[in-house]
Protein backbone atom coordinates (compact mmCIF):
# COMPACT_ATOMS: atom_id res chain seq x y z
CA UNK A 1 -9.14 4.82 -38.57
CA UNK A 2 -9.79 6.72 -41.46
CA UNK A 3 -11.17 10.70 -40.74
CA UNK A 4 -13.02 13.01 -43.16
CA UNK A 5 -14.94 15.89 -43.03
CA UNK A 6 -18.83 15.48 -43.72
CA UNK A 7 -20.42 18.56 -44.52
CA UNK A 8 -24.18 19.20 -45.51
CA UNK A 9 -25.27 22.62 -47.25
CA UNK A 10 -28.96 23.48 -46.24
CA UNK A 11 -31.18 25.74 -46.98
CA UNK A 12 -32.07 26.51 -43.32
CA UNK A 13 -28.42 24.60 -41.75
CA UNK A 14 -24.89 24.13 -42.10
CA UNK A 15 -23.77 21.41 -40.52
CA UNK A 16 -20.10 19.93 -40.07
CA UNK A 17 -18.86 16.34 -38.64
CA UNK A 18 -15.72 14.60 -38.48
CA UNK A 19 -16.63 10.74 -39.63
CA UNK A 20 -14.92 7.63 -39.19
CA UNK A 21 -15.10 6.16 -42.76
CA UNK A 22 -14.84 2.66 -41.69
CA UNK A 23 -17.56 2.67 -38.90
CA UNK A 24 -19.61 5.41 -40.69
CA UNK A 25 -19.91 7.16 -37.27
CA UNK A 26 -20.13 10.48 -36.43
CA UNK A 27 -17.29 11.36 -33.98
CA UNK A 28 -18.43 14.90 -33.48
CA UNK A 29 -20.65 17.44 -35.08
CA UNK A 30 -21.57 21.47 -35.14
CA UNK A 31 -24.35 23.26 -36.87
CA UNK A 32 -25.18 27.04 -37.44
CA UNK A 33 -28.00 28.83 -39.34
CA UNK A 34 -26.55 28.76 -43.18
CA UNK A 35 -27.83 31.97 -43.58
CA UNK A 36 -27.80 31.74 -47.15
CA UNK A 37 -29.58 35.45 -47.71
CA UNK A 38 -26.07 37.08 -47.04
CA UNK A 39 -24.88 35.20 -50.19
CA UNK A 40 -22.23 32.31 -51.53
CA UNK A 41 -19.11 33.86 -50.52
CA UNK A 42 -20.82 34.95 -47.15
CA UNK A 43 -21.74 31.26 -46.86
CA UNK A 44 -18.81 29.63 -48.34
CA UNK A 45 -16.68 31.39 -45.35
CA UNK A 46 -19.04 30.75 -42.59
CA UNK A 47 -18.43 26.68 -44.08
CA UNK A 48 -14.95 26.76 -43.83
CA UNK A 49 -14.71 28.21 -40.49
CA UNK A 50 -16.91 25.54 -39.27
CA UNK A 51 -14.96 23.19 -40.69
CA UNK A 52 -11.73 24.13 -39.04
CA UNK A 53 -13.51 24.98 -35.59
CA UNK A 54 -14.81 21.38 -35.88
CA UNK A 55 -11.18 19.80 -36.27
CA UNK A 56 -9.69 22.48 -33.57
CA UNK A 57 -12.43 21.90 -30.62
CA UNK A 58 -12.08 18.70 -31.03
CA UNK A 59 -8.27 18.38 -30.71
CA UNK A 60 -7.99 16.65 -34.30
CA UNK A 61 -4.42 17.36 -36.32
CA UNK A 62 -5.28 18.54 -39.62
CA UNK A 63 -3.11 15.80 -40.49
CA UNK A 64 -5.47 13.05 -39.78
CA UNK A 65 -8.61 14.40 -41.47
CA UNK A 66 -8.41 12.68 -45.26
CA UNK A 67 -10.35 15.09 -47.12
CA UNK A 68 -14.05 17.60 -46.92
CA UNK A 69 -16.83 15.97 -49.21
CA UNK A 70 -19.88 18.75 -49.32
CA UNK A 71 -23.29 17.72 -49.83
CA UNK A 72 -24.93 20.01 -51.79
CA UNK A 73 -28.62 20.67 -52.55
CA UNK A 74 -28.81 21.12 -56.50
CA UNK A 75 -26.99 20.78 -59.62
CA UNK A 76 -23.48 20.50 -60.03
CA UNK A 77 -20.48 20.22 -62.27
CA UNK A 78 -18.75 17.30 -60.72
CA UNK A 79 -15.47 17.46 -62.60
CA UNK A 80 -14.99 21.34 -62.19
CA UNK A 81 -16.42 21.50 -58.59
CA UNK A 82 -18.57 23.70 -59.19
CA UNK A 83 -22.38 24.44 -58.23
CA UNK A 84 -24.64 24.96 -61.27
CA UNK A 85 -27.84 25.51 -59.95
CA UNK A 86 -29.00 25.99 -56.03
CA UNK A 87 -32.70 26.40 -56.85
CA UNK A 88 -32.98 26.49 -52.82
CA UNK A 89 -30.68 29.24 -52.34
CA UNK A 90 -30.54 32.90 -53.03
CA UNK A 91 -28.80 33.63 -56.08
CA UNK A 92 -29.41 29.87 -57.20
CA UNK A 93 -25.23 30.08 -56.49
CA UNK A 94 -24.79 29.62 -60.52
CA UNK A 95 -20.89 28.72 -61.43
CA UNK A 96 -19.54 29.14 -57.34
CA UNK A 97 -16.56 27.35 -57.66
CA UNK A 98 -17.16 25.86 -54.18
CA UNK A 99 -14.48 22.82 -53.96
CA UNK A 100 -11.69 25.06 -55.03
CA UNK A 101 -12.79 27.84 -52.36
CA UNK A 102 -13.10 25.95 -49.81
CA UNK A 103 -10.29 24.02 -50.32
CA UNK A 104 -7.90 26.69 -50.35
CA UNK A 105 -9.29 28.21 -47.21
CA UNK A 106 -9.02 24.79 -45.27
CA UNK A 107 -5.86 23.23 -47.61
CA UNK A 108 -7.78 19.97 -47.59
CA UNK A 109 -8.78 17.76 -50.44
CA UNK A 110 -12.85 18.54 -51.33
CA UNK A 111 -15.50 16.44 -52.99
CA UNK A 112 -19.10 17.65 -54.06
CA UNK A 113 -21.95 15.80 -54.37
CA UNK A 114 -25.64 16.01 -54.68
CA UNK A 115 -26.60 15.96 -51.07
CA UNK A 116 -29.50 13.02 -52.07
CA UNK A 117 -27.16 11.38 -53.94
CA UNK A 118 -24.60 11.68 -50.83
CA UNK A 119 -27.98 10.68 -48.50
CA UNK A 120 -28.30 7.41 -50.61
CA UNK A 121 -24.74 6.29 -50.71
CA UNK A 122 -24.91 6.22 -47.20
CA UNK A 123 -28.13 4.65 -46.55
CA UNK A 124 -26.57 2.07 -48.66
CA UNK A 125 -23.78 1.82 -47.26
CA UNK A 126 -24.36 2.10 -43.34
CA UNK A 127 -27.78 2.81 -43.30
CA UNK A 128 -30.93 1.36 -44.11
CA UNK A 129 -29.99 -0.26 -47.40
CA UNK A 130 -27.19 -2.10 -45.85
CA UNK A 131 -26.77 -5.11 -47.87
CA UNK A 132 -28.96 -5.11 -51.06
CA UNK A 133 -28.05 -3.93 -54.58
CA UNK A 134 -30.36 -1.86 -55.56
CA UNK A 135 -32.40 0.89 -53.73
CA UNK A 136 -33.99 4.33 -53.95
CA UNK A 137 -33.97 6.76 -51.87
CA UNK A 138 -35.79 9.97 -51.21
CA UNK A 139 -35.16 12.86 -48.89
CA UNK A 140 -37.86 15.18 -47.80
CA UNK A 141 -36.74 18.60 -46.16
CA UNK A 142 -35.92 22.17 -47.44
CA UNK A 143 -36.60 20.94 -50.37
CA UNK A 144 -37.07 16.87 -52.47
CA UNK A 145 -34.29 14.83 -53.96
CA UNK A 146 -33.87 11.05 -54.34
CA UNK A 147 -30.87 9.04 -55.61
CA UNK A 148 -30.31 5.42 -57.12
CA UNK A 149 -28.30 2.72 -56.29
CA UNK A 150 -28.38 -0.07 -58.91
CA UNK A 151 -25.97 -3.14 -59.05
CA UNK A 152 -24.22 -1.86 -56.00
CA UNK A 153 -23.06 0.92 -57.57
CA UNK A 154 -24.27 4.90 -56.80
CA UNK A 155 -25.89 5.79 -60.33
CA UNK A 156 -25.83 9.21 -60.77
CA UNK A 157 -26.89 9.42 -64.39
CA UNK A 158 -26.05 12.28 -67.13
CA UNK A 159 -24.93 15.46 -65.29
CA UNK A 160 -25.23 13.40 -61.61
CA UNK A 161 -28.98 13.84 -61.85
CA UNK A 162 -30.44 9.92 -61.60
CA UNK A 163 -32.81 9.64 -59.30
CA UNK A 164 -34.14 13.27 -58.70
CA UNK A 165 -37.53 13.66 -57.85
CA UNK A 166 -38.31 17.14 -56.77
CA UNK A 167 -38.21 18.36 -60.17
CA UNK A 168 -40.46 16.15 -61.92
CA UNK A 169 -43.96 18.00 -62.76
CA UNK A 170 -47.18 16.60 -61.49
CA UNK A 171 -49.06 19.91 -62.34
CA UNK A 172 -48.02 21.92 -65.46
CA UNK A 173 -51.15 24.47 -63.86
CA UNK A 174 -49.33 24.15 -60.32
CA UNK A 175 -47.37 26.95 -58.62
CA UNK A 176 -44.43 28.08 -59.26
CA UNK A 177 -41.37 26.17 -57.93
CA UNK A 178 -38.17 27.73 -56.34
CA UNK A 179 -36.44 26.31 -59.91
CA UNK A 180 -38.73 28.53 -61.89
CA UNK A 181 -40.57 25.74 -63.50
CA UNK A 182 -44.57 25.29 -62.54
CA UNK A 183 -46.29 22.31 -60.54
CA UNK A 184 -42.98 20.17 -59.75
CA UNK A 185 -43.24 17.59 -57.05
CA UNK A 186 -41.26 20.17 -54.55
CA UNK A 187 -43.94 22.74 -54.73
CA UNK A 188 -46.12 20.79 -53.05
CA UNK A 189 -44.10 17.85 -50.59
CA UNK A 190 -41.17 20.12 -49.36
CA UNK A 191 -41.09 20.99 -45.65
CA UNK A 192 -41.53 24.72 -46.53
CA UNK A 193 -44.89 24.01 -49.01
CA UNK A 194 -46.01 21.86 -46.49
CA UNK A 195 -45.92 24.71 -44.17
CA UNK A 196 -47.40 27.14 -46.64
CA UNK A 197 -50.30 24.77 -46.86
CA UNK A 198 -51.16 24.58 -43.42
CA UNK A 199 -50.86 28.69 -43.00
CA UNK A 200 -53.21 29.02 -45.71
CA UNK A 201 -55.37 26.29 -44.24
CA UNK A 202 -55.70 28.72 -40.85
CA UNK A 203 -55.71 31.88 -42.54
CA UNK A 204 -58.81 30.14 -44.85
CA UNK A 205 -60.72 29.46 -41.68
CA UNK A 206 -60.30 25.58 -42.05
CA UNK A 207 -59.50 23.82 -38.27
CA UNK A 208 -57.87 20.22 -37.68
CA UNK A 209 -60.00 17.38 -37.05
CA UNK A 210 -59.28 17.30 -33.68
């Protein structure tokens, strides 16, 4: 049976499982508050001592566990490991070198990838698109990202950005988006503008139909 480490970087969570690769099951999972206000290296510690209190309460050798792949919300340098551009983040986390970190503070192998992109390969491969070629996929939370699967193959595009849908403008007079840009999809269909809506709703006076 083939272990890894699966590891999602929220906005609002950090969660950790150990996976069986050839099931695609979840054999056991933690998750804390990412607290992302503290900052990347705050963050990037908090990670890696999930990760290892993961593999430790759950009386896995270190030995067993094949590698960490990170699935992380934004722009990244896949070949240098390194986050670009965390628009949903403090700090945006521009050039963290966040494979190399946390590899050297877990000594295990570490992959990044877009956490939609990450979302859709799964979906694909365990999930929901189990057995077609082609799908898309799009993830509503924090914030909006999609991904592409074409030919049975993840397409990830120039820069690993196929697929994304948050960022696409659909009001250059809209507000302002957490990637500095005005009227983009996120603004208005992410969990926390969807919230913002509905307090300004209440504060406006306006009631539910019920």
């Amino acid at each position: 049976m083939k272990k890894f480490i699966g590891v999602d970087l929220g906005g609002t969570n950090l969660r950790v499982g150990i996976v069986n690769l050839d099931a695609g099951t979840v054999l056991a999972m933690k998750s804390v508050l990412t607290l992302a206000r503290e900052g990347h290296d705050a963050v990037m510690q908090r990670m890696a001592d999930l990760i290892l209190d993961v593999i430790i309460s759950n009386k896995v050798n270190k030995t067993e566990i094949g590698g960490i792949g990170i699935g992380v919300p934004g722009v990244l340098d896949l070949e240098k490991g390194a986050t670009l551009f965390l628009p949903n983040l403090p700090d945006n986390w521009l050039n963290v070198p966040l494979r190399e970190t946390i590899s050297e503070k877990t000594g295990l192998p570490v992959v990044l990838l877009n956490d939609a992109r990450a979302v859709t390969y799964g979906e694909w491969k365990f999930g929901a698109g189990h057995g077609v070629d082609t799908i898309a996929c799009f993830i509503i939370g924090t914030g909006v990202g999609g991904g592409l699967i074409v030919n049975g193959r993840l397409h990830l595009g120039i820069g690993g950005t196929a697929g994304e849908l948050g960022h696409q403008t659909i009001d250059y007079n809209g507000p302002q988006c957490g990637c500095g840009n005005h009227g983009c999809l996120e603004a208005y269909a992410s969990g926390p503008a969807i919230s913002a809506m509905g307090v300004k709703a209440v504060l406006q006076g306006l009631t539910t139909n019920i």
